[in-house]
PDB file of N, CA and C in Angstrom:
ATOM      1  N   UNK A   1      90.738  93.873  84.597  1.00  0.00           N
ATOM      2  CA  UNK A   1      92.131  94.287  84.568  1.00  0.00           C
ATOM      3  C   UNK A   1      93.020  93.077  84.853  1.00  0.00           C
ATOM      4  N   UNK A   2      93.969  93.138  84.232  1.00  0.00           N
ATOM      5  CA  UNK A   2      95.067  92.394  85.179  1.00  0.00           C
ATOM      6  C   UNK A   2      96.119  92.423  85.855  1.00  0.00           C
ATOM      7  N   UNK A   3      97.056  91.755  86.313  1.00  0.00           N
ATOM      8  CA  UNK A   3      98.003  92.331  87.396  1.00  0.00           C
ATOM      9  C   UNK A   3      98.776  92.751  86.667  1.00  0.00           C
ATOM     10  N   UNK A   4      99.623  92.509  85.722  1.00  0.00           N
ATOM     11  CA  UNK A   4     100.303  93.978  84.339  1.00  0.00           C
ATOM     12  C   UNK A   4      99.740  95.323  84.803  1.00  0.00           C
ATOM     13  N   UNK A   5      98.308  95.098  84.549  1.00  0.00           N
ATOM     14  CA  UNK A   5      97.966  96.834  84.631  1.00  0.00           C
ATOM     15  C   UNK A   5      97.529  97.550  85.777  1.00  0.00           C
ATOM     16  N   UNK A   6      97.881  96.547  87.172  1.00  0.00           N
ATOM     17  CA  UNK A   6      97.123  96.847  88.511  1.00  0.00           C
ATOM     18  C   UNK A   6      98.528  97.228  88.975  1.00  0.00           C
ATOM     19  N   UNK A   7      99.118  96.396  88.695  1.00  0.00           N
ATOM     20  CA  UNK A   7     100.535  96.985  89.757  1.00  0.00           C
ATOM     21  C   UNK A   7     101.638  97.584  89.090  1.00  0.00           C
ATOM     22  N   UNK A   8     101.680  97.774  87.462  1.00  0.00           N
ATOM     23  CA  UNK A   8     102.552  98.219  86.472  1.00  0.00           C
ATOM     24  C   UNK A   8     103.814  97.628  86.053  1.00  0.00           C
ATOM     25  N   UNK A   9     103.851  96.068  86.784  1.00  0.00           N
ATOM     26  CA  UNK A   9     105.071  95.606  86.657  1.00  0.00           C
ATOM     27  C   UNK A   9     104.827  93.525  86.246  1.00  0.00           C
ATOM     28  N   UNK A  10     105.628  93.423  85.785  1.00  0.00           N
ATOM     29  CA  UNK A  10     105.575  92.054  85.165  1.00  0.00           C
ATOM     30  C   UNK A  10     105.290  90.808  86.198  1.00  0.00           C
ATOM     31  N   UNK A  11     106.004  91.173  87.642  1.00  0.00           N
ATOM     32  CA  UNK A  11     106.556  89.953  88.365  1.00  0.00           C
ATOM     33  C   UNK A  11     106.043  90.118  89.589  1.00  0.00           C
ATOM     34  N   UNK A  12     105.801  89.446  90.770  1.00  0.00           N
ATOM     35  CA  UNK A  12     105.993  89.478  91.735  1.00  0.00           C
ATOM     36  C   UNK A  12     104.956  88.098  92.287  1.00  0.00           C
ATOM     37  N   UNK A  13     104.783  88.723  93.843  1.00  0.00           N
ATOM     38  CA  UNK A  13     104.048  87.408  94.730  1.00  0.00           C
ATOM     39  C   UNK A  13     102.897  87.799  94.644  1.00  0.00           C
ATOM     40  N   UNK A  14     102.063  86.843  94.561  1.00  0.00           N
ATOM     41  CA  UNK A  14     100.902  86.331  94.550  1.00  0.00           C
ATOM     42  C   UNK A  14     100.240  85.513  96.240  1.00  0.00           C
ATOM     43  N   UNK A  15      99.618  86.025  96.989  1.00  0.00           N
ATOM     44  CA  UNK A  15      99.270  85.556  98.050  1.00  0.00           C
ATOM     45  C   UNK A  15      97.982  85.270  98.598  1.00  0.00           C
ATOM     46  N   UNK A  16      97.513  84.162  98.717  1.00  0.00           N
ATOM     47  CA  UNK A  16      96.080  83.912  98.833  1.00  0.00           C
ATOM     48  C   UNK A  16      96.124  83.412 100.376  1.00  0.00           C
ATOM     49  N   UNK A  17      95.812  84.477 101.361  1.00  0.00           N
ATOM     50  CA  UNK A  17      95.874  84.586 102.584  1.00  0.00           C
ATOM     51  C   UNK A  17      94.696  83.334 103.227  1.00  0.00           C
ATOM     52  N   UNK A  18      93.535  83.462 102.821  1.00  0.00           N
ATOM     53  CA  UNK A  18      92.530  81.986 103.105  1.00  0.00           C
ATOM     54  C   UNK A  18      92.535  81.107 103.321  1.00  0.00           C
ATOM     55  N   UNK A  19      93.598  80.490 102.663  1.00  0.00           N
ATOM     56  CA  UNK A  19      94.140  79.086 102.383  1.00  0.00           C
ATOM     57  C   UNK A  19      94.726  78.614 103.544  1.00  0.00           C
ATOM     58  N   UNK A  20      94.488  77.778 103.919  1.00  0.00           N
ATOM     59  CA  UNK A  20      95.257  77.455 105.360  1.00  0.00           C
ATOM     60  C   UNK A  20      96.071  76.055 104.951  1.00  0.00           C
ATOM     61  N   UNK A  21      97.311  76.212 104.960  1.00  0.00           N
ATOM     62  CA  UNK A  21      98.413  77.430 105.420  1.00  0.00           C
ATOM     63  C   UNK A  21      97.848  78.560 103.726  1.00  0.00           C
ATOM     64  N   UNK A  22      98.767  79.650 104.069  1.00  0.00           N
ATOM     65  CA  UNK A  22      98.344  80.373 102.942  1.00  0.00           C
ATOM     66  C   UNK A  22      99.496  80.217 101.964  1.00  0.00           C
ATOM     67  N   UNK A  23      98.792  80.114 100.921  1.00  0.00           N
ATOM     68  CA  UNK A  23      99.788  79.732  99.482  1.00  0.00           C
ATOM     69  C   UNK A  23     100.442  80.771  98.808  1.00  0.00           C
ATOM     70  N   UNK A  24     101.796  80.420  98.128  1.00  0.00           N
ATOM     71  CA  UNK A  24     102.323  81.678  97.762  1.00  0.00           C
ATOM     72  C   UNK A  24     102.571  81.596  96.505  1.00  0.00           C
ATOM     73  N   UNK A  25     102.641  82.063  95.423  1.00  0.00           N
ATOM     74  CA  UNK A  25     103.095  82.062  93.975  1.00  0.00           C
ATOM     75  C   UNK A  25     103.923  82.997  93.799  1.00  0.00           C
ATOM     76  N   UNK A  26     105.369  83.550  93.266  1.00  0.00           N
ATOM     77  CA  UNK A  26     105.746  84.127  92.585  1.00  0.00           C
ATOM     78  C   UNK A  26     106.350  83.907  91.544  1.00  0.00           C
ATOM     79  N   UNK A  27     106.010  84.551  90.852  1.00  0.00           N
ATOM     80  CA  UNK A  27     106.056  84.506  89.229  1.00  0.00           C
ATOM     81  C   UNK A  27     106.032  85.692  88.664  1.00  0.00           C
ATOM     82  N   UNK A  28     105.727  85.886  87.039  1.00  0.00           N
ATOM     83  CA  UNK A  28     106.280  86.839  85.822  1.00  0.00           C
ATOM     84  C   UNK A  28     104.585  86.762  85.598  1.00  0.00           C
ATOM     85  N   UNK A  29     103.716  87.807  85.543  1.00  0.00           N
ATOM     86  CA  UNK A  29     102.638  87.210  85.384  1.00  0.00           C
ATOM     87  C   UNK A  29     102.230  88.156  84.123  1.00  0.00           C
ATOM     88  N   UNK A  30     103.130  89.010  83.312  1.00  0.00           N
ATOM     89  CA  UNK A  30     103.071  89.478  82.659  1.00  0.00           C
ATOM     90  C   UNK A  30     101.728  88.998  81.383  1.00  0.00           C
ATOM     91  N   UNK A  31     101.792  87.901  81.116  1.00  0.00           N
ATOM     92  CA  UNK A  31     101.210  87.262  79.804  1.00  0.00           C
ATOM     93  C   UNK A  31     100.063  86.429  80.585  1.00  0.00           C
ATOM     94  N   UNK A  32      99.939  86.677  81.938  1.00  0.00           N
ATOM     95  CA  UNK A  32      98.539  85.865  83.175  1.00  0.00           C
ATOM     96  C   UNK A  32      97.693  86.707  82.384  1.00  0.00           C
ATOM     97  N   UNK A  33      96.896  85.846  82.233  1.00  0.00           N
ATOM     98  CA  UNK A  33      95.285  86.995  82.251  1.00  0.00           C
ATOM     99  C   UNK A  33      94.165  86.094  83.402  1.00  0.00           C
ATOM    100  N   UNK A  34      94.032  87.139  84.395  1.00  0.00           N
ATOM    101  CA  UNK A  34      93.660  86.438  85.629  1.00  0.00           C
ATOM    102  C   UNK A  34      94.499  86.100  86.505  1.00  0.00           C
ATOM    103  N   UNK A  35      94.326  85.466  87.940  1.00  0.00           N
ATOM    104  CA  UNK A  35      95.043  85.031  88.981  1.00  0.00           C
ATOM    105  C   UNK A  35      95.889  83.936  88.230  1.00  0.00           C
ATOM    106  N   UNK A  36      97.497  84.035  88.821  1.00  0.00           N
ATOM    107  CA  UNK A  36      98.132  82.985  88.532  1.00  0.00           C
ATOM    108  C   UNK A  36      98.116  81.981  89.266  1.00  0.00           C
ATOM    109  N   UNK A  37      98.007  80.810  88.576  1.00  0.00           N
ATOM    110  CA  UNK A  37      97.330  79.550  89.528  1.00  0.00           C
ATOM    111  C   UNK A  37      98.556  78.708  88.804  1.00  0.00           C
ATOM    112  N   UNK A  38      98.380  77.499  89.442  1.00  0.00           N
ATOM    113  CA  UNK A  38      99.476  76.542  89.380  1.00  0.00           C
ATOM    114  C   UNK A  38      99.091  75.313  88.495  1.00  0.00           C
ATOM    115  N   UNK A  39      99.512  75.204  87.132  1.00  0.00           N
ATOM    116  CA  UNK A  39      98.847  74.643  86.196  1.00  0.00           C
ATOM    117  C   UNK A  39      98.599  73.241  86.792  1.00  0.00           C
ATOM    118  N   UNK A  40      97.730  72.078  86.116  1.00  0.00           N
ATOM    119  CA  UNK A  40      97.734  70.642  86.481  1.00  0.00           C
ATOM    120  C   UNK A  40      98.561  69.923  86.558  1.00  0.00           C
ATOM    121  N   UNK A  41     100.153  70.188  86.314  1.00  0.00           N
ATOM    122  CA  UNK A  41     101.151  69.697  86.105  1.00  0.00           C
ATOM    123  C   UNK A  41     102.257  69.803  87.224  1.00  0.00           C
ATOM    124  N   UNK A  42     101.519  71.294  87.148  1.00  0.00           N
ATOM    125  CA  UNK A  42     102.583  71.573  88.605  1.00  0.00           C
ATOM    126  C   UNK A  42     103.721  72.564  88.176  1.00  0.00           C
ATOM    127  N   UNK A  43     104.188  72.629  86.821  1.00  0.00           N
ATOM    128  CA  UNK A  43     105.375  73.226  86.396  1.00  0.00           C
ATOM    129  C   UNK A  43     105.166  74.387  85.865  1.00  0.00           C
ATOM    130  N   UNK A  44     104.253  75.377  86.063  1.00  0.00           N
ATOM    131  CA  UNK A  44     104.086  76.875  85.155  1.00  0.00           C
ATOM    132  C   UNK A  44     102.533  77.156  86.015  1.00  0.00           C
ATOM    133  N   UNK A  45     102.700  78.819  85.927  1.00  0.00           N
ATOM    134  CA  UNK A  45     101.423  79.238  86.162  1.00  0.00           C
ATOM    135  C   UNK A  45     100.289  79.531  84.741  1.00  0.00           C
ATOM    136  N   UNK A  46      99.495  79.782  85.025  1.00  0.00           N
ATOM    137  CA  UNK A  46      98.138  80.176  84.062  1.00  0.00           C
ATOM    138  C   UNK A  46      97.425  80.879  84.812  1.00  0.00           C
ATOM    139  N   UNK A  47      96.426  81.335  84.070  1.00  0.00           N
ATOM    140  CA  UNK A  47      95.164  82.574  84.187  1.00  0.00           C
ATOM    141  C   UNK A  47      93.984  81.479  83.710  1.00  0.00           C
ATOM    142  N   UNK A  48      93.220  82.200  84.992  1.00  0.00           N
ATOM    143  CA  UNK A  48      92.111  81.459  84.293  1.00  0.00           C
ATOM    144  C   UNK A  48      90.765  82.529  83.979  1.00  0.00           C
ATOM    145  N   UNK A  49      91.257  83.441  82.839  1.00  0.00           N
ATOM    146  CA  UNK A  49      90.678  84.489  81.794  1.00  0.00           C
ATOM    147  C   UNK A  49      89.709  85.692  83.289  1.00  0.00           C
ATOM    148  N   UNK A  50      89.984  85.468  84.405  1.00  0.00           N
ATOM    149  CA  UNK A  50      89.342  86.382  85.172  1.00  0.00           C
ATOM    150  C   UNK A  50      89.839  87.702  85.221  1.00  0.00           C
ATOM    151  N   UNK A  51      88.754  88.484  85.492  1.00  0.00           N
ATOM    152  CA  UNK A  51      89.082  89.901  85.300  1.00  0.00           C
ATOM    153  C   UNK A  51      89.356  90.568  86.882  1.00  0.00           C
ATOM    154  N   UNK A  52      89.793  91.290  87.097  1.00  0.00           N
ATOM    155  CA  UNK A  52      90.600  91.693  88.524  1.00  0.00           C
ATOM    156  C   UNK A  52      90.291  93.237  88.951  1.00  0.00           C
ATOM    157  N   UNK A  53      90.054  93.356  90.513  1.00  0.00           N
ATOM    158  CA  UNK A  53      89.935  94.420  90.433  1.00  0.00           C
ATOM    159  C   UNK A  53      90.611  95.063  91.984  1.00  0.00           C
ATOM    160  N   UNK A  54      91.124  96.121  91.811  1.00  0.00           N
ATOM    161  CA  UNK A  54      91.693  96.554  93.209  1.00  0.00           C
ATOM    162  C   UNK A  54      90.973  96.898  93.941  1.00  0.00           C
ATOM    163  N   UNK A  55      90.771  96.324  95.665  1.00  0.00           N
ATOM    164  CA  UNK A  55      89.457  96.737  96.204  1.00  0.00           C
ATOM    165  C   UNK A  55      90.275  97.534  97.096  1.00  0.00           C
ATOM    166  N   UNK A  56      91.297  97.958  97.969  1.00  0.00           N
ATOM    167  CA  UNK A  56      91.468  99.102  99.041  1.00  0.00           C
ATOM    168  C   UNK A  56      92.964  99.996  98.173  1.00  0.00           C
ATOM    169  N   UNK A  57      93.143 101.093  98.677  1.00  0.00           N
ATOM    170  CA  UNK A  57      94.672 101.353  98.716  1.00  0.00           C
ATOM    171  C   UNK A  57      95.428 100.439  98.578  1.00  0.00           C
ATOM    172  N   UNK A  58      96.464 101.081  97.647  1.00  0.00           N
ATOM    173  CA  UNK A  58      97.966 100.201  97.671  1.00  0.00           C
ATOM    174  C   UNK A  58      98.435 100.574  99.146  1.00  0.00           C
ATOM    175  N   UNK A  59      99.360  99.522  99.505  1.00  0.00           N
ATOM    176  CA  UNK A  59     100.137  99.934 100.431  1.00  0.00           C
ATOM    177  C   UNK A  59     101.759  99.832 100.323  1.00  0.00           C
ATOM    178  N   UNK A  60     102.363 100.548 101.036  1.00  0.00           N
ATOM    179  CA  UNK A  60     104.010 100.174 100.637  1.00  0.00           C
ATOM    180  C   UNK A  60     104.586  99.474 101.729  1.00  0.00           C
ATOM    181  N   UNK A  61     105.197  98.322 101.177  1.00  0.00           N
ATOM    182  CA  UNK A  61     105.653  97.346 102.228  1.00  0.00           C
ATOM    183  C   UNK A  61     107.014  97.531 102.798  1.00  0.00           C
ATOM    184  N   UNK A  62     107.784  97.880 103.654  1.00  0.00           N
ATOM    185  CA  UNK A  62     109.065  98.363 104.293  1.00  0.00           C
ATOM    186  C   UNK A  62     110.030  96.724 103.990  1.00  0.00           C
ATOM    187  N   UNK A  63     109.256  95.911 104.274  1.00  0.00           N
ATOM    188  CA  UNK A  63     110.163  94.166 104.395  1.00  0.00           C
ATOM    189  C   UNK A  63     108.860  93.480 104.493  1.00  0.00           C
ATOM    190  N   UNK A  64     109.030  92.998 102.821  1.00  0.00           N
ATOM    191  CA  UNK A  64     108.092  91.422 102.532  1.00  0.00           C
ATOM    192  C   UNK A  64     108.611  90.913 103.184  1.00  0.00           C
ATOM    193  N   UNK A  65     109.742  90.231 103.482  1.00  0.00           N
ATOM    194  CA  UNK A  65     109.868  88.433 104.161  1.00  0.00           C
ATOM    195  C   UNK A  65     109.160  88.967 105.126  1.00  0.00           C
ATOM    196  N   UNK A  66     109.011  90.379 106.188  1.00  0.00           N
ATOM    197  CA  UNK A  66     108.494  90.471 107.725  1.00  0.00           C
ATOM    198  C   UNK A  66     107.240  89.758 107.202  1.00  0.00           C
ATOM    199  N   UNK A  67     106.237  90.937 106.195  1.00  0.00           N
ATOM    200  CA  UNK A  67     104.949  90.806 105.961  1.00  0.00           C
ATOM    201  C   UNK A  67     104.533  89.586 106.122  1.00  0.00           C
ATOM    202  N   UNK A  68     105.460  88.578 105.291  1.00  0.00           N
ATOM    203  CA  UNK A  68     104.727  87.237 105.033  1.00  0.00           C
ATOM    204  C   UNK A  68     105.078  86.432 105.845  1.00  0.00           C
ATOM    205  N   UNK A  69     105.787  86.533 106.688  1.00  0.00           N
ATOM    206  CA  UNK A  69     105.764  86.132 108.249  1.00  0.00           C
ATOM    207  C   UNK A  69     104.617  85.891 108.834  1.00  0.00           C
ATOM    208  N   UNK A  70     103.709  87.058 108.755  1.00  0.00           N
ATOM    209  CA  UNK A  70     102.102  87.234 109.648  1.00  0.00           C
ATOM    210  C   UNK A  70     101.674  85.936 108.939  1.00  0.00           C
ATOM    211  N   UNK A  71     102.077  85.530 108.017  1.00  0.00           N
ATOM    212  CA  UNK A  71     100.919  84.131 107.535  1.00  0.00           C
ATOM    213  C   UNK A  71     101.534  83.328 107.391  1.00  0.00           C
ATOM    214  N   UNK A  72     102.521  82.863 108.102  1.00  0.00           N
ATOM    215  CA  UNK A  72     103.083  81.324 108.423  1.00  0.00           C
ATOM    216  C   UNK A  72     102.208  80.533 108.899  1.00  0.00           C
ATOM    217  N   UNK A  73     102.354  79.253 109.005  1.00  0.00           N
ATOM    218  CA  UNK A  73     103.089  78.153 107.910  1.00  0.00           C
ATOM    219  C   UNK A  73     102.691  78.407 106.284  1.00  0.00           C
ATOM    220  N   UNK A  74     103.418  78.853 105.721  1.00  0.00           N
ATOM    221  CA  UNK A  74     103.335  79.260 104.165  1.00  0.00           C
ATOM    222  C   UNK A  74     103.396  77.497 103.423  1.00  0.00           C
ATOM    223  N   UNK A  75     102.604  78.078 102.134  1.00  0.00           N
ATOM    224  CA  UNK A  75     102.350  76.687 101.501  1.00  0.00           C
ATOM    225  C   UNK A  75     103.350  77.720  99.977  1.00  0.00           C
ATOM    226  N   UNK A  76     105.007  77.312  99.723  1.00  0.00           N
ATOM    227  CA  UNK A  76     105.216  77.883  98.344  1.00  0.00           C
ATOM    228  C   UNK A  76     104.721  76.796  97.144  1.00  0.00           C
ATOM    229  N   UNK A  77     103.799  77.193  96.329  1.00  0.00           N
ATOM    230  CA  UNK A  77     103.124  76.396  95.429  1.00  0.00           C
ATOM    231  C   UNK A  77     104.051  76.902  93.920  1.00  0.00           C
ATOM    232  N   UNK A  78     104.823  77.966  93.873  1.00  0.00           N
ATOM    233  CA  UNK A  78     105.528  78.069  92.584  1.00  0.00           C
ATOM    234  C   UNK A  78     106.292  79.124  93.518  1.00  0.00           C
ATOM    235  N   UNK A  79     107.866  79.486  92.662  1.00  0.00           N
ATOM    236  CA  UNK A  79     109.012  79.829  92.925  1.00  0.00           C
ATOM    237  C   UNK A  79     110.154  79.761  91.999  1.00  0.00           C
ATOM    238  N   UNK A  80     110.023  79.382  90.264  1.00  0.00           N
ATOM    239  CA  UNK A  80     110.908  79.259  89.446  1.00  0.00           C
ATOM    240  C   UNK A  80     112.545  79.443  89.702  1.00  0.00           C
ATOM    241  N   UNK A  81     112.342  80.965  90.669  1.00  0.00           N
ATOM    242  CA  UNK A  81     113.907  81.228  90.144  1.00  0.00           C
ATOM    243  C   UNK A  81     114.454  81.595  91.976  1.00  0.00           C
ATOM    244  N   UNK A  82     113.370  80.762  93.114  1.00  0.00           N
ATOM    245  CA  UNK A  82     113.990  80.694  94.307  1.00  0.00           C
ATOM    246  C   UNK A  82     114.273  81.901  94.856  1.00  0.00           C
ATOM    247  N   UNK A  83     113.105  83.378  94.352  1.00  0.00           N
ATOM    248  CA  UNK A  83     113.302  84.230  95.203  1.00  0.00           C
ATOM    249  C   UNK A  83     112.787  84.038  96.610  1.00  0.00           C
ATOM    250  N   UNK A  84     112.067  83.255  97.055  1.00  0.00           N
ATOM    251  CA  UNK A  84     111.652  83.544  98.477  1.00  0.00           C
ATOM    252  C   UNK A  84     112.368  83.717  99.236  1.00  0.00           C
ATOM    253  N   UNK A  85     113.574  83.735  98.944  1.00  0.00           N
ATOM    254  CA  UNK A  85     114.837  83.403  99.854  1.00  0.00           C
ATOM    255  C   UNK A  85     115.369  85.099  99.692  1.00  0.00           C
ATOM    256  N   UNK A  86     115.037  85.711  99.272  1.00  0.00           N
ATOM    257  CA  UNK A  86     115.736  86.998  98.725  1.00  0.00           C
ATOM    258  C   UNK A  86     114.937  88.348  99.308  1.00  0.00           C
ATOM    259  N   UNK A  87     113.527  88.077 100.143  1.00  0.00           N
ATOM    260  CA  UNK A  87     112.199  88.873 100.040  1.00  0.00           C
ATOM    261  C   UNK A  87     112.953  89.638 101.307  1.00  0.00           C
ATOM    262  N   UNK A  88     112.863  89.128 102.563  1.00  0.00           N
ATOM    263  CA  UNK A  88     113.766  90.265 103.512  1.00  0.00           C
ATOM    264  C   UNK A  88     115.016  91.371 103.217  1.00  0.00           C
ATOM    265  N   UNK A  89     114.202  92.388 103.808  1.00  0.00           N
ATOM    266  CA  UNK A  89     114.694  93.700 103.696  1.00  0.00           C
ATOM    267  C   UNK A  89     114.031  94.478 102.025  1.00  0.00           C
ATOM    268  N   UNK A  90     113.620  94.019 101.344  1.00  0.00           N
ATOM    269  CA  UNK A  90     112.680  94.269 100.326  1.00  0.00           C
ATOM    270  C   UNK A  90     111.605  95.004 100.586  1.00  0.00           C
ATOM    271  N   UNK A  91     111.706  95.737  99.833  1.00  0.00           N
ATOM    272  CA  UNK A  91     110.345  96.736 100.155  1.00  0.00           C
ATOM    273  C   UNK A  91     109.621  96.632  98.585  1.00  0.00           C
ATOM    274  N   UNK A  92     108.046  96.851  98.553  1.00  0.00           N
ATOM    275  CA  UNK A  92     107.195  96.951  97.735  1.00  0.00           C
ATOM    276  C   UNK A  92     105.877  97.223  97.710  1.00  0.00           C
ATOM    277  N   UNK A  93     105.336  97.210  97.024  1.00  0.00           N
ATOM    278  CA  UNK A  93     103.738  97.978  96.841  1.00  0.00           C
ATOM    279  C   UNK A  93     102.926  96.779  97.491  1.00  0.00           C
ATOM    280  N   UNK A  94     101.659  96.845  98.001  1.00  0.00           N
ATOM    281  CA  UNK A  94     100.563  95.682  98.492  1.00  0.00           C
ATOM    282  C   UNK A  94      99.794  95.905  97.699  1.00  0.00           C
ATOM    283  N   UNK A  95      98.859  95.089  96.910  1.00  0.00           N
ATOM    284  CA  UNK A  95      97.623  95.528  96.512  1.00  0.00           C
ATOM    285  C   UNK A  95      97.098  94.845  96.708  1.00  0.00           C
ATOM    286  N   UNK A  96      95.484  94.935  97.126  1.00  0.00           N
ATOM    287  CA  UNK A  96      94.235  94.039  97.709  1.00  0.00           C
ATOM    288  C   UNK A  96      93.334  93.889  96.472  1.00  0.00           C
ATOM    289  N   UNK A  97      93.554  92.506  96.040  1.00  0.00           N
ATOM    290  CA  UNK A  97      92.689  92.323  94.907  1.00  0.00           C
ATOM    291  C   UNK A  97      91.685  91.442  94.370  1.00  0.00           C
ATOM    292  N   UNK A  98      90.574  91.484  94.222  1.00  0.00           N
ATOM    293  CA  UNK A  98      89.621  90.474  94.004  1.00  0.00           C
ATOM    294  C   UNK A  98      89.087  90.403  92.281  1.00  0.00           C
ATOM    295  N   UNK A  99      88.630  88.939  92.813  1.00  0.00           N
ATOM    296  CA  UNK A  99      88.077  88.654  91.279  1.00  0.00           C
ATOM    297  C   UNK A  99      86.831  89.217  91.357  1.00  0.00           C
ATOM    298  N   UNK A 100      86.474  89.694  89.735  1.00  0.00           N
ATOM    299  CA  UNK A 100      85.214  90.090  89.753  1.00  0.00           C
ATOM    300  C   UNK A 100      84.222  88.731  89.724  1.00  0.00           C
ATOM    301  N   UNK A 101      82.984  88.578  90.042  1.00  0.00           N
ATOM    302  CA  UNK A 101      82.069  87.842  90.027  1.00  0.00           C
ATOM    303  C   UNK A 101      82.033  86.425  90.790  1.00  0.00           C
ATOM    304  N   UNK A 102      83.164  86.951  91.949  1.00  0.00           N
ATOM    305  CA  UNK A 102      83.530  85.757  92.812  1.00  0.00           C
ATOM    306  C   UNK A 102      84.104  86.439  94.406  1.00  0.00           C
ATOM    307  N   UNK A 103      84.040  85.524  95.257  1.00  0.00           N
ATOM    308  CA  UNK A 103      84.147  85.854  96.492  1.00  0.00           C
ATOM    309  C   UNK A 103      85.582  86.113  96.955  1.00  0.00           C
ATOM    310  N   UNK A 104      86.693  85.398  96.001  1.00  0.00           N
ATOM    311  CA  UNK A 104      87.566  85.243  95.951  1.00  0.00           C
ATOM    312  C   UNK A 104      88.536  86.430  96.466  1.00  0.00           C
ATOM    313  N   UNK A 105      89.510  86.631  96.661  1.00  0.00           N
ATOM    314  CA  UNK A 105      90.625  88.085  97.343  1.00  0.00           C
ATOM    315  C   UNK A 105      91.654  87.452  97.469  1.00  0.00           C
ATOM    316  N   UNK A 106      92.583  87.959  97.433  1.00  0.00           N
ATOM    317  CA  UNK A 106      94.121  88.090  97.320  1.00  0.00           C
ATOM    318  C   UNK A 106      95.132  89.120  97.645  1.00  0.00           C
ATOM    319  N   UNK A 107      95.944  89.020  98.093  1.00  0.00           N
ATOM    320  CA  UNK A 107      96.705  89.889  97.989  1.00  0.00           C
ATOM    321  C   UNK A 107      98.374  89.963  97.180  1.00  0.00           C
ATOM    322  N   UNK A 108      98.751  91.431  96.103  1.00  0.00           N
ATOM    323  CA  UNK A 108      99.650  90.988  95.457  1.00  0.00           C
ATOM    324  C   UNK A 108     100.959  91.787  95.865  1.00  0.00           C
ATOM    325  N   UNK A 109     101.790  91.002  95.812  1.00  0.00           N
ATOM    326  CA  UNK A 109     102.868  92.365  96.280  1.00  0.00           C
ATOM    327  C   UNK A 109     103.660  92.812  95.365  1.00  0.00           C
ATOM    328  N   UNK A 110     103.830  93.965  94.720  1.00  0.00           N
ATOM    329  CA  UNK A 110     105.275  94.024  93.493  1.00  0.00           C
ATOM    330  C   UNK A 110     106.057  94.533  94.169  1.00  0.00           C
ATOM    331  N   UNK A 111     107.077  93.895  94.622  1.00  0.00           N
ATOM    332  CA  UNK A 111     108.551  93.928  94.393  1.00  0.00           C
ATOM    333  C   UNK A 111     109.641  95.019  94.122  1.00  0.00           C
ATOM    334  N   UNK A 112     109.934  96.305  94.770  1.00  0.00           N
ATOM    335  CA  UNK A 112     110.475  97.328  94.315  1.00  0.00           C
ATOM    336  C   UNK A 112     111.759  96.664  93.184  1.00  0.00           C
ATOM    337  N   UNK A 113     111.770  96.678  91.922  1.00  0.00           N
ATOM    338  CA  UNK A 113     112.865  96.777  91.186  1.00  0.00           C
ATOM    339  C   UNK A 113     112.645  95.561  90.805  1.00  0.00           C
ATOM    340  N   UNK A 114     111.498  94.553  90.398  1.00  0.00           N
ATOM    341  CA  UNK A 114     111.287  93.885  89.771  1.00  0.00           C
ATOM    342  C   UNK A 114     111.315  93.730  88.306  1.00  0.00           C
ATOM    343  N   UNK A 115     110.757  95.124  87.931  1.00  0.00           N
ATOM    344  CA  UNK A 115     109.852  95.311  86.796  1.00  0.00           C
ATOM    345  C   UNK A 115     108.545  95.258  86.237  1.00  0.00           C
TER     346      UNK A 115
END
C-alpha cells in the first residue's frame, strides 16, 4: 500500500522516531510510492518502490506541534512550503506504519484538512 491509500489524503508528516534526533518530512506524497525520503540532492522527496503496511490503530491527534514535541531535538529534513510552523493546535489522524520486508517503522500523521 501506500500512504495515498493508508491515510486517504495526499500530504502530510512523515516521522521516523529512531533516528536520533528524529527526522521529519512533510510533504505531498501523493505520487510517493513507498516512504518519502529525501532525494540525493536534497531538494524533493522520492519512494523507494516499498510497499507499506499499517501495523496498530489510527489514532487522532488533538495538537501535532504538542505530539512532536515528545521527540525533540527534531532533525526537519524537508518542509517545502514551511508548515512546521503552522502544526500547533492542529489536530489529525496517527498512523503506525512499517515497511514490509524490513525492520523499518514510522509514524505518519495526516493533517485534518490537508487533503
Amino acid at each position: 500500500m501506500t500512504l495515498l491509500e493508508i491515510t486517504e489524503q495526499e500530504a502530510g508528516i512523515v516521522l521516523f522516531p529512531t533516528e536520533a534526533p528524529a527526522q521529519i518530512i512533510i510533504c505531498n506524497w501523493a505520487s510517493v510510492k513507498g516512504v518519502p525520503r529525501l532525494d540525493p540532492f536534497g531538494i524533493a522527496v522520492m519512494g523507494m518502490n516499498e510497499d507499506l503496511i499499517e501495523v496498530d490503530e489510527k489514532e487522532t491527534i488533538s495538537d501535532i506541534g504538542a505530539h512532536l514535541e515528545d521527540y525533540l531535538p527534531i532533525d526537519l529534513a524537508y518542509d517545502a512550503n514551511g508548515d512546521i510552523n503552522n502544526l500547533h493546535g492542529l489536530s489529525g489522524t496517527l498512523h503506525h506504519i512499517e515497511v514490509l520486508g524490513s525492520e523499518e517503522s514510522l509514524q505518519v500523521i495526516a493533517p485534518k484538512g490537508w487533503g
